[in-house]
Protein backbone atom coordinates (compact mmCIF):
# COMPACT_ATOMS: atom_id res chain seq x y z
CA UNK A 1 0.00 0.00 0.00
CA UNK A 2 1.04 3.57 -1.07
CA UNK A 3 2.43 5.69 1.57
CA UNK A 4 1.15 9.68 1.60
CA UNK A 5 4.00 11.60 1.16
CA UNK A 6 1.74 15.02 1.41
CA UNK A 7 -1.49 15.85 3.22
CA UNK A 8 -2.99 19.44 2.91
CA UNK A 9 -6.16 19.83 4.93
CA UNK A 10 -8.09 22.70 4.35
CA UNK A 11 -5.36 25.16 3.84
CA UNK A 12 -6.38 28.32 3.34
CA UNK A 13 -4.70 31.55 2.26
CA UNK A 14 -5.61 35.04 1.53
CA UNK A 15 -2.99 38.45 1.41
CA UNK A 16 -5.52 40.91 2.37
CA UNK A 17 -8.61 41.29 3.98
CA UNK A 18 -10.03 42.83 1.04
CA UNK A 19 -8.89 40.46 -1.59
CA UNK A 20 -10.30 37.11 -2.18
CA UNK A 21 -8.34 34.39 -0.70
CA UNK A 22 -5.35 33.07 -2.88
CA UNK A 23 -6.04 29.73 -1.71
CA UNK A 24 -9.52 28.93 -0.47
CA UNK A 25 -9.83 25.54 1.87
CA UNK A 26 -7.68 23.06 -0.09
CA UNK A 27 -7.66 19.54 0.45
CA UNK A 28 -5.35 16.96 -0.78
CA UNK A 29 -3.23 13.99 -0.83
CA UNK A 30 -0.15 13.25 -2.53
CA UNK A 31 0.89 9.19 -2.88
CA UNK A 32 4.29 8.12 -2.49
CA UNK A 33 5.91 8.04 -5.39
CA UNK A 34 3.47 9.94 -8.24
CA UNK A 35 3.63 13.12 -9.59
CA UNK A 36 1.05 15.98 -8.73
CA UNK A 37 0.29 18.59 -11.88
CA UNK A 38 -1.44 21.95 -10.48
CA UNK A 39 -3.35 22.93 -13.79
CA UNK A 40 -5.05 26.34 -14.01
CA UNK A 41 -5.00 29.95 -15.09
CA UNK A 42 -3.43 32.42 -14.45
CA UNK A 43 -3.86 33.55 -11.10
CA UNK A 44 -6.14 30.61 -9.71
CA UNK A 45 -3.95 29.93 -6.70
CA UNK A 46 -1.56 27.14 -7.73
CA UNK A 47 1.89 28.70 -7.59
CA UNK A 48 0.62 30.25 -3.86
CA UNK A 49 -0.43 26.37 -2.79
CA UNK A 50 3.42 25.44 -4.03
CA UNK A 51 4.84 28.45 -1.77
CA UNK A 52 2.79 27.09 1.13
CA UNK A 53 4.11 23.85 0.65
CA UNK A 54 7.31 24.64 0.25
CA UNK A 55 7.03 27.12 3.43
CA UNK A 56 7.74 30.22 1.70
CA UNK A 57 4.09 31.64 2.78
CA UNK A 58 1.83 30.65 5.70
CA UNK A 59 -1.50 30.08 5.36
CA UNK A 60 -4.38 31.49 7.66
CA UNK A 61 -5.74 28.07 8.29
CA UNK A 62 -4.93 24.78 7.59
CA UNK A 63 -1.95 22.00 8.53
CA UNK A 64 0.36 20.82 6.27
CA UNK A 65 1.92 17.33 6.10
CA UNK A 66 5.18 15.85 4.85
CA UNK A 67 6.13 12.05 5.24
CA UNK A 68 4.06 11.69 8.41
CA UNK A 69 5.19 15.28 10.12
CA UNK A 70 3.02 18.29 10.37
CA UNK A 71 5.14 20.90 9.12
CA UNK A 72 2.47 23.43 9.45
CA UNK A 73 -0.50 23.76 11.94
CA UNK A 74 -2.51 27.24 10.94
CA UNK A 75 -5.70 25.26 12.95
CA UNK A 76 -5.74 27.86 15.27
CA UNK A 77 -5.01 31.10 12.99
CA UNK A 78 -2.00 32.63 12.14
CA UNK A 79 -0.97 34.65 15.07
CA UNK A 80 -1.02 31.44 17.20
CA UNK A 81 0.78 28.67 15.17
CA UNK A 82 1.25 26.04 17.49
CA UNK A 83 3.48 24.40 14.75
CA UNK A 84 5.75 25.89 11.62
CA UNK A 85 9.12 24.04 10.39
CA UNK A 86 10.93 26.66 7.90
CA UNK A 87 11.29 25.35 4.64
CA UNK A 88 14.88 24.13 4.74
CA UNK A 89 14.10 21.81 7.06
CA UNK A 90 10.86 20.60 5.59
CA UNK A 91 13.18 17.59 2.99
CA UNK A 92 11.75 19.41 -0.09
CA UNK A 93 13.70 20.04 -3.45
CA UNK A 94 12.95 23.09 -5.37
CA UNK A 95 13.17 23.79 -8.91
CA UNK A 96 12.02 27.66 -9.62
CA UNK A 97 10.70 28.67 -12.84
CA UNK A 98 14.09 30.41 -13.66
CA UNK A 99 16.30 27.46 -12.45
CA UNK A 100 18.28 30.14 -10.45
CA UNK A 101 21.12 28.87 -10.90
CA UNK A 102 24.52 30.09 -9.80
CA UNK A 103 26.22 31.66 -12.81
CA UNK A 104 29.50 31.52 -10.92
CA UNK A 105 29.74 27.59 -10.30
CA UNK A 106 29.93 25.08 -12.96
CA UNK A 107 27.36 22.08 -13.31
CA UNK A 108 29.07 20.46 -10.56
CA UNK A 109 29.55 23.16 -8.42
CA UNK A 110 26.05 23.91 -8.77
CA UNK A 111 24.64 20.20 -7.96
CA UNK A 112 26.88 19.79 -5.15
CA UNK A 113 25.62 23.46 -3.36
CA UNK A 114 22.94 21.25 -1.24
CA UNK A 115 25.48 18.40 -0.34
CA UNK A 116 27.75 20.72 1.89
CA UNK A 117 27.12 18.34 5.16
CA UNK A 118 28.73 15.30 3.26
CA UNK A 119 31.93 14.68 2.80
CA UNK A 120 33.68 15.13 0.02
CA UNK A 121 33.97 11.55 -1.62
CA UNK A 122 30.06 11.29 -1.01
CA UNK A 123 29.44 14.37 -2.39
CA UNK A 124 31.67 13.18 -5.39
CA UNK A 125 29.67 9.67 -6.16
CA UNK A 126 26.11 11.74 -5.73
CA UNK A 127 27.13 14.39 -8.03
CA UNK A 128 28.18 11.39 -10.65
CA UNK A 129 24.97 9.59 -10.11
CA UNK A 130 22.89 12.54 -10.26
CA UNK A 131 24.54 13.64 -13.51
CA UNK A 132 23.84 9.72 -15.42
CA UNK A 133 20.55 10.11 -14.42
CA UNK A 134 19.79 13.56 -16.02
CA UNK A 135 22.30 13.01 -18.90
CA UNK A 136 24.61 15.36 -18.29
CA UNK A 137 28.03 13.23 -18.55
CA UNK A 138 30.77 15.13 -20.22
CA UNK A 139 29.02 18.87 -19.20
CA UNK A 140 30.27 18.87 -15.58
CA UNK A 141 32.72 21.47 -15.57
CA UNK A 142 30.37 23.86 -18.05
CA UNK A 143 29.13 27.18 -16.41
CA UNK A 144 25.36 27.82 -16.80
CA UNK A 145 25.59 30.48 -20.06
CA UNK A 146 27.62 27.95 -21.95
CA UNK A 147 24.29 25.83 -21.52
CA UNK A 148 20.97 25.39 -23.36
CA UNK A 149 17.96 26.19 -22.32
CA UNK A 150 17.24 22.50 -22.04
CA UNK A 151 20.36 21.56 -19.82
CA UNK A 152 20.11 24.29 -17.68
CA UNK A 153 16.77 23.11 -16.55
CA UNK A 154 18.20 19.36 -16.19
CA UNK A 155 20.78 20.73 -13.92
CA UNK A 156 18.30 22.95 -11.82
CA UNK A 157 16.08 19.35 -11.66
CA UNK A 158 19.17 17.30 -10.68
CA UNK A 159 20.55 20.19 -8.32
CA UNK A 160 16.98 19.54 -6.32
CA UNK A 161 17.29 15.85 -6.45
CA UNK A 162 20.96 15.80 -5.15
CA UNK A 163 19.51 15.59 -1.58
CA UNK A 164 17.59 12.97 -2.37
CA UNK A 165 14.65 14.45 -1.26
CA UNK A 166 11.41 13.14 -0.32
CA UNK A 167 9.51 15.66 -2.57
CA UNK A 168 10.60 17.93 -5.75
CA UNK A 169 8.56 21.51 -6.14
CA UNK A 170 8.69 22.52 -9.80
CA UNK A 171 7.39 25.82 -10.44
CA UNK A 172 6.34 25.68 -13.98
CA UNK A 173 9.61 24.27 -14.76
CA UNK A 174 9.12 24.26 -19.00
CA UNK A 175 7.60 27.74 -19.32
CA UNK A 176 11.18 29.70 -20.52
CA UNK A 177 11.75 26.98 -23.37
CA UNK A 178 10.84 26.63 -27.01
CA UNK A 179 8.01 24.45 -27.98
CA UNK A 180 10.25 21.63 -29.15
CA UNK A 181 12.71 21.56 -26.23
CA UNK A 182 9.80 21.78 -23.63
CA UNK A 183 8.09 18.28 -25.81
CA UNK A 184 10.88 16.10 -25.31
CA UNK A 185 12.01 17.58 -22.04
CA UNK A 186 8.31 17.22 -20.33
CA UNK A 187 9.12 13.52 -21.45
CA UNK A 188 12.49 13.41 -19.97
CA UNK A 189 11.39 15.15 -16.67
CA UNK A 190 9.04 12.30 -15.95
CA UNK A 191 11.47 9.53 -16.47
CA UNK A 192 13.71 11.09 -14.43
CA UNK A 193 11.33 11.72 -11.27
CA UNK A 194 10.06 8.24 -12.11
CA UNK A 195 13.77 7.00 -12.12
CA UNK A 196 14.79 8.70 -8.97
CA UNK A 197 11.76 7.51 -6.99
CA UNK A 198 10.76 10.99 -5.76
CA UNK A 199 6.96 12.29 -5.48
CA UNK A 200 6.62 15.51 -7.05
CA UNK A 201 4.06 18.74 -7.39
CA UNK A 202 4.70 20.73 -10.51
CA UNK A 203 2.84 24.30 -11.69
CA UNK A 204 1.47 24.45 -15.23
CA UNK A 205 -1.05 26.16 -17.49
CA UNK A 206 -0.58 24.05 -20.10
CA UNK A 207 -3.36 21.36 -20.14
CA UNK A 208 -1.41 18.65 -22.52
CA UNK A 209 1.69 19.45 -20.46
CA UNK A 210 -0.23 18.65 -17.40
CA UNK A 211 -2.02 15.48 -18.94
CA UNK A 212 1.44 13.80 -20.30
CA UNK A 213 3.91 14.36 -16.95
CA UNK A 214 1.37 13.52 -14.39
CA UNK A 215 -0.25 10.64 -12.81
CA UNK A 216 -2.56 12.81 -11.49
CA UNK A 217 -4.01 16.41 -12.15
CA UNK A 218 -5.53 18.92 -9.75
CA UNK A 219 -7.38 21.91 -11.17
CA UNK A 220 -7.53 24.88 -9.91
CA UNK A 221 -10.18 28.01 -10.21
CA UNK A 222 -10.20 30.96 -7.93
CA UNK A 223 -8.24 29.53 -4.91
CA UNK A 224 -10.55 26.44 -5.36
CA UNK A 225 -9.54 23.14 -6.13
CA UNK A 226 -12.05 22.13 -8.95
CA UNK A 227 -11.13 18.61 -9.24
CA UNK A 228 -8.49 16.15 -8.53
CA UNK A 229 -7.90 12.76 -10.36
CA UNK A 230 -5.83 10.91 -12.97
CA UNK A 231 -5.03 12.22 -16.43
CA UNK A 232 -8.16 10.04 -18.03
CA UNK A 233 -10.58 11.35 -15.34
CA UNK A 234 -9.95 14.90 -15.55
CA UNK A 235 -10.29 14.66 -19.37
CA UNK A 236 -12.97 12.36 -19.95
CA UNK A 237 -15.39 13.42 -16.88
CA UNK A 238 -15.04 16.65 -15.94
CA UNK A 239 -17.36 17.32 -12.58
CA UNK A 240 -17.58 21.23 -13.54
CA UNK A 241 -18.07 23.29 -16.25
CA UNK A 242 -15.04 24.92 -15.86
CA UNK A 243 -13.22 21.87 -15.79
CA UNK A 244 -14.44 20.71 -19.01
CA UNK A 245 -13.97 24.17 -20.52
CA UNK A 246 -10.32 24.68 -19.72
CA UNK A 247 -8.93 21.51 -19.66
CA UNK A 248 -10.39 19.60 -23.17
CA UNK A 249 -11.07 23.34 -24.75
CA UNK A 250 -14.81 21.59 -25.53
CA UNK A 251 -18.21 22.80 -27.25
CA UNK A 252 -20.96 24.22 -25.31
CA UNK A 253 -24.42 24.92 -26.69
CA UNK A 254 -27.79 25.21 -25.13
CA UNK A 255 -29.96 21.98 -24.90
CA UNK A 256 -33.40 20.61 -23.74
CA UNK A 257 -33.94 17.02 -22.77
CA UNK A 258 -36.49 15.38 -25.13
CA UNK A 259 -36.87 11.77 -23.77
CA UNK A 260 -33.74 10.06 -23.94
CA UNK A 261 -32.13 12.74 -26.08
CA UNK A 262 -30.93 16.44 -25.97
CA UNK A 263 -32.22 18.61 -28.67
CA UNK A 264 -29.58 21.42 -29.88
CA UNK A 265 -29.76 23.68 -32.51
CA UNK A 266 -27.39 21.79 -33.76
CA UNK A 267 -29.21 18.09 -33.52
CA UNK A 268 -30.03 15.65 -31.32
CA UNK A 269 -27.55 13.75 -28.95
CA UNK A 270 -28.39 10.71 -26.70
CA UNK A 271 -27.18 10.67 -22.96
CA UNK A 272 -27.47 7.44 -21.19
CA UNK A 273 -27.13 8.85 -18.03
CA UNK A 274 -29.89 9.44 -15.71
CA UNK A 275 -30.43 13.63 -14.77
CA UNK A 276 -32.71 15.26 -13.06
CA UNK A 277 -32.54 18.67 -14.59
CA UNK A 278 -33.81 19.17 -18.39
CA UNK A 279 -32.21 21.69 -19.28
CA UNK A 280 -28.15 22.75 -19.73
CA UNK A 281 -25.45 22.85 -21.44
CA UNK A 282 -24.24 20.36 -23.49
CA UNK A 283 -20.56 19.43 -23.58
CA UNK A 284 -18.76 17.68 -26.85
CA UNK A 285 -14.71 17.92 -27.29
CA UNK A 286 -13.78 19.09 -30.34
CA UNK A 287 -12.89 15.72 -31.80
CA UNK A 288 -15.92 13.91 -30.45
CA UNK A 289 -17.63 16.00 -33.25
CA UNK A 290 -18.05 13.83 -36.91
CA UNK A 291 -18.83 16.28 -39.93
CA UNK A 292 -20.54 15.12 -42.72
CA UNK A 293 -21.15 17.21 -46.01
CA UNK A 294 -24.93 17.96 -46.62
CA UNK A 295 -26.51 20.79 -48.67
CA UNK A 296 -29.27 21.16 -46.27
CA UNK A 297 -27.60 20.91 -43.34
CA UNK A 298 -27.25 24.35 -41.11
CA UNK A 299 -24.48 24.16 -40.29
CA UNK A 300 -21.34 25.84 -41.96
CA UNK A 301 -17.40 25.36 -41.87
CA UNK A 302 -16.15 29.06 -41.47
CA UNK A 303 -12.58 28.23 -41.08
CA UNK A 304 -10.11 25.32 -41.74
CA UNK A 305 -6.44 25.46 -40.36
CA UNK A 306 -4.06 22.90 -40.83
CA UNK A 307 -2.38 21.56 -37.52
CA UNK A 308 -0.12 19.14 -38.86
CA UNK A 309 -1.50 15.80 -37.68
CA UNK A 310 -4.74 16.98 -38.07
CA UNK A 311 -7.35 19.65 -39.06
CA UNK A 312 -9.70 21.93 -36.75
CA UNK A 313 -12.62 23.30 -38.68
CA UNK A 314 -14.55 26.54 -37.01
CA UNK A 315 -17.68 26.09 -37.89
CA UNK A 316 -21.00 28.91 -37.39
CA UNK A 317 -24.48 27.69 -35.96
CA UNK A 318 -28.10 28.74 -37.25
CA UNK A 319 -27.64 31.50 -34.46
CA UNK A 320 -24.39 32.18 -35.28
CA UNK A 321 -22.31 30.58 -32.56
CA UNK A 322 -18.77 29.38 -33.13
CA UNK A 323 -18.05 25.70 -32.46
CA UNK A 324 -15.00 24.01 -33.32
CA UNK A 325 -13.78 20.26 -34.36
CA UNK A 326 -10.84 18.36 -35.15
CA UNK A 327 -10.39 15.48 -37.82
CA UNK A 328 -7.75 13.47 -39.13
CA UNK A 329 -5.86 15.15 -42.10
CA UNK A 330 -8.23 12.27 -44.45
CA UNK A 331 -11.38 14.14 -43.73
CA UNK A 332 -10.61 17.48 -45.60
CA UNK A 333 -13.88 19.84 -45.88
CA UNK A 334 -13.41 23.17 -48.02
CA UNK A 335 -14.29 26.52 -46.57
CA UNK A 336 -18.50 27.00 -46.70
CA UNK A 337 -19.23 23.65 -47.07
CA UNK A 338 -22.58 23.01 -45.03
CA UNK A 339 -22.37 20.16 -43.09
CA UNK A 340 -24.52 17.84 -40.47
CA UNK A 341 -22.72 17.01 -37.10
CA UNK A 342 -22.71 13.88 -35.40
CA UNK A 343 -20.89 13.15 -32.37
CA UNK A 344 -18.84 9.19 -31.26
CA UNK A 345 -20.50 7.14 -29.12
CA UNK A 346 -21.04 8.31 -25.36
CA UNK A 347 -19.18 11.82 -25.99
CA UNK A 348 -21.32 14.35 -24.68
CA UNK A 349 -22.04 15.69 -21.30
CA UNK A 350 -24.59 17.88 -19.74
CA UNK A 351 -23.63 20.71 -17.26
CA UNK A 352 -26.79 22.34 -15.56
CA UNK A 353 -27.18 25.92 -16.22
C-alpha cells in the first residue's frame, strides 16, 4: 500500500482582507511516489499552494503534512501557530521557474551546493549519479551560459534531487523553453522523477503538459480546487463546467432534454445517463464532433487550419455561434461547405445551467 508523502487539509490563504483568498480551503493527498500537476489559469492559486508547501508563505488556516510530520498547523489562525518548520528543514527540493542557478559555479559546483554536510567523496559519487541520471556526462565542468535552455533546466532538476529528497517543487519548470525543447524535455522530466523515486508537485497552465507528466491532475479556479484525479478522469469526466472548458477546450451549446435525447440547434444527442434537470449545457470535445457534407444541413465550416496531424474546422451555428472540431488530415472539408454534425458514441455531457 502507497504511503502519503503530502497531506494538505483545508489550507487556506488570503494576502488581504479585502482580496479574495489566494487559496480557499484546499484539500489533498499526494501518494508516495506519483507526480502531482497543479493545472489552471493564471492567477487561480496554484503557484501560492506550491509556496505554502514549500514554506515560503503561511497560510491562515490549515496543517500541512510531509512524510508523516506536520510541518504546518494554521488550525488555530495565524498569530497562534502552534506548529511551523521553515522550509529548509521541511526535505523538499525546489526547482524555480528560472532554475536560479549560480552563474558563478559550474554544473558540478552547482549540484553539489545542497550536499555541503557530506563529505567530500560522497558528495563526489552523488554528483556522478545525479549527472547519469539527467544526462549530463561530459558537461560537468560547463558554467550555466555555456548551456541550453534544455540543460540548464536538467541541472536545476538534478541540483533539487541531489539531496535525495522526499519531494521535488517545480514551479512551472518548461515555461522559458521553445516548444520543441519543452516536448521532449516534459518527457524526460518524468522519467527522471520516475527514475529517482521521488513524489513531485509541478505548476502548469498548459493542459497537454499537465495530462502527459502527471499521474494525477488537480485543477484549480479561484483559490478552489475544482477537481483532482488521474489524467483520463480529468479529461474524460469533468465534474464542472469549468473543468471541461479549460482543460479539453470543448463545445458548449444550449440543450433541452427530449426523452432520452438532448435537442440542440445543432441536432439531437443521446445521454445514457440518468439527470434530473432538463435543461443545460451540453458538452462535446472538439474531436468527439463527426462532420458530414450535406446541402441542407445548417451548419457551416467558417474556417479550416491545418495543424499538422490533423485539421480543426470553425464552424457557425443557425444562431451564429462558433463551435469548433478536429479530424484526421483524411477528412478534408473546403471553406463553406454546409455540413450535419454527429458526435462518437457516449461523448457528450450535460452541465446544468
Amino acid at each position: 500500500m502507497q504511503q502519503a508523502i503530502l497531506q494538505l487539509q483545508n489550507v487556506t490563504k488570503q494576502f488581504t482582507k479585502n482580496t479574495l483568498p489566494a487559496v480557499n480551503n484546499v484539500s489533498l493527498t499526494l501518494q508516495q511516489g506519483d507526480i502531482l500537476g497543479l493545472l489552471g489559469p493564471s492567477g487561480c492559486g496554484k503557484t501560492t499552494l506550491l509556496r505554502i508547501i514549500a514554506g515560503f508563505e503561511r497560510p491562515q488556516t490549515g496543517t500541512v503534512e510531509i512524510c508523516g510530520q506536520i510541518v504546518c498547523d494554521a488550525s488555530v489562525g495565524l498569530r497562534q501557530h502552534s506548529h511551523y518548520i521553515p522550509t529548509e528543514q521541511r526535505d523538499v527540493g525546489i526547482v524555480f521557474q528560472d532554475y536560479a542557478l549560480f552563474p558563478h559555479l559550474n554544473v558540478t559546483e552547482n549540484m553539489a551546493f545542497g550536499l555541503r554536510k557530506f563529505n567530500k567523496q560522497q558528495i563526489n559519487k552523488r554528483v556522478a549519479e545525479v549527472l547519469q541520471l539527467v544526462g549530463l556526462e561530459g558537461l560537468e565542468n560547463r558554467y550555466p551560459y555555456e548551456l541550453s535552455g534544455g540543460q540548464q533546466q536538467r541541472v536545476a532538476l538534478a541540483r533539487a534531487l541531489a539531496p535525495q529528497p522526499q519531494l521535488i517543487l517545480l514551479d512551472e519548470p518548461l515555461s522559458n523553453l521553445d516548444i520543441q525543447v519543452r516536448l521532449r524535455l516534459r518527457e524526460e522530466m518524468r522519467n527522471i522523477l520516475k527514475a529517482a523515486g521521488t513524489s513531485a508537485i509541478f505548476v502548469t497552465h498548459d493542459q497537454e503538459e499537465a495530462l502527459a507528466i502527471s499521474d494525477i491532475v488537480g485543477v484549480m479556479q479561484q483559490g478552489h480546487l475544482e477537481q483532482i484525479g488521474t489524467p483520463e478522469e480529468i479529461y474524460t469526466h469533468p465534474t464542472s463546467r469549468f473543468v471541461a472548458e479549460f482543460v479539453t477546450q470543448a463545445n458548449f451549446l444550449p440543450a433541452r432534454r427530449q426523452g432520452n435525447f438532448w435537442e440542440t440547434e445543432v441536432g439531437s444527442f443521446k445521454l445514457t445517463v440518468d439527470l434530473t434537470h432538463d435543461t443545460g449545457e451540453i458538452m462535446i470535445r472538439q474531436e468527439d464532433l463527426i462532420l458530414k457534407p450535406a446541402t441542407d444541413a445548417s451548419v457551416v465550416i467558417r474556417t479550416r487550419r491545418f495543424l499538422g496531424r490533423e485539421y480543426q474546422y470553425c464552424l457557425q451555428t443557425p444562431s451564429g455561434k462558433e463551435i469548433h472540431a478536429r479530424t484526421m488530415t483524411d477528412t478534408v472539408l473546403p471553406v463553406g461547405t454546409r455540413v450535419k454534425l454527429s458526435i462518437v458514441d457516449d461523448a457528450v455531457q450535460v452541465f446544468r445551467t
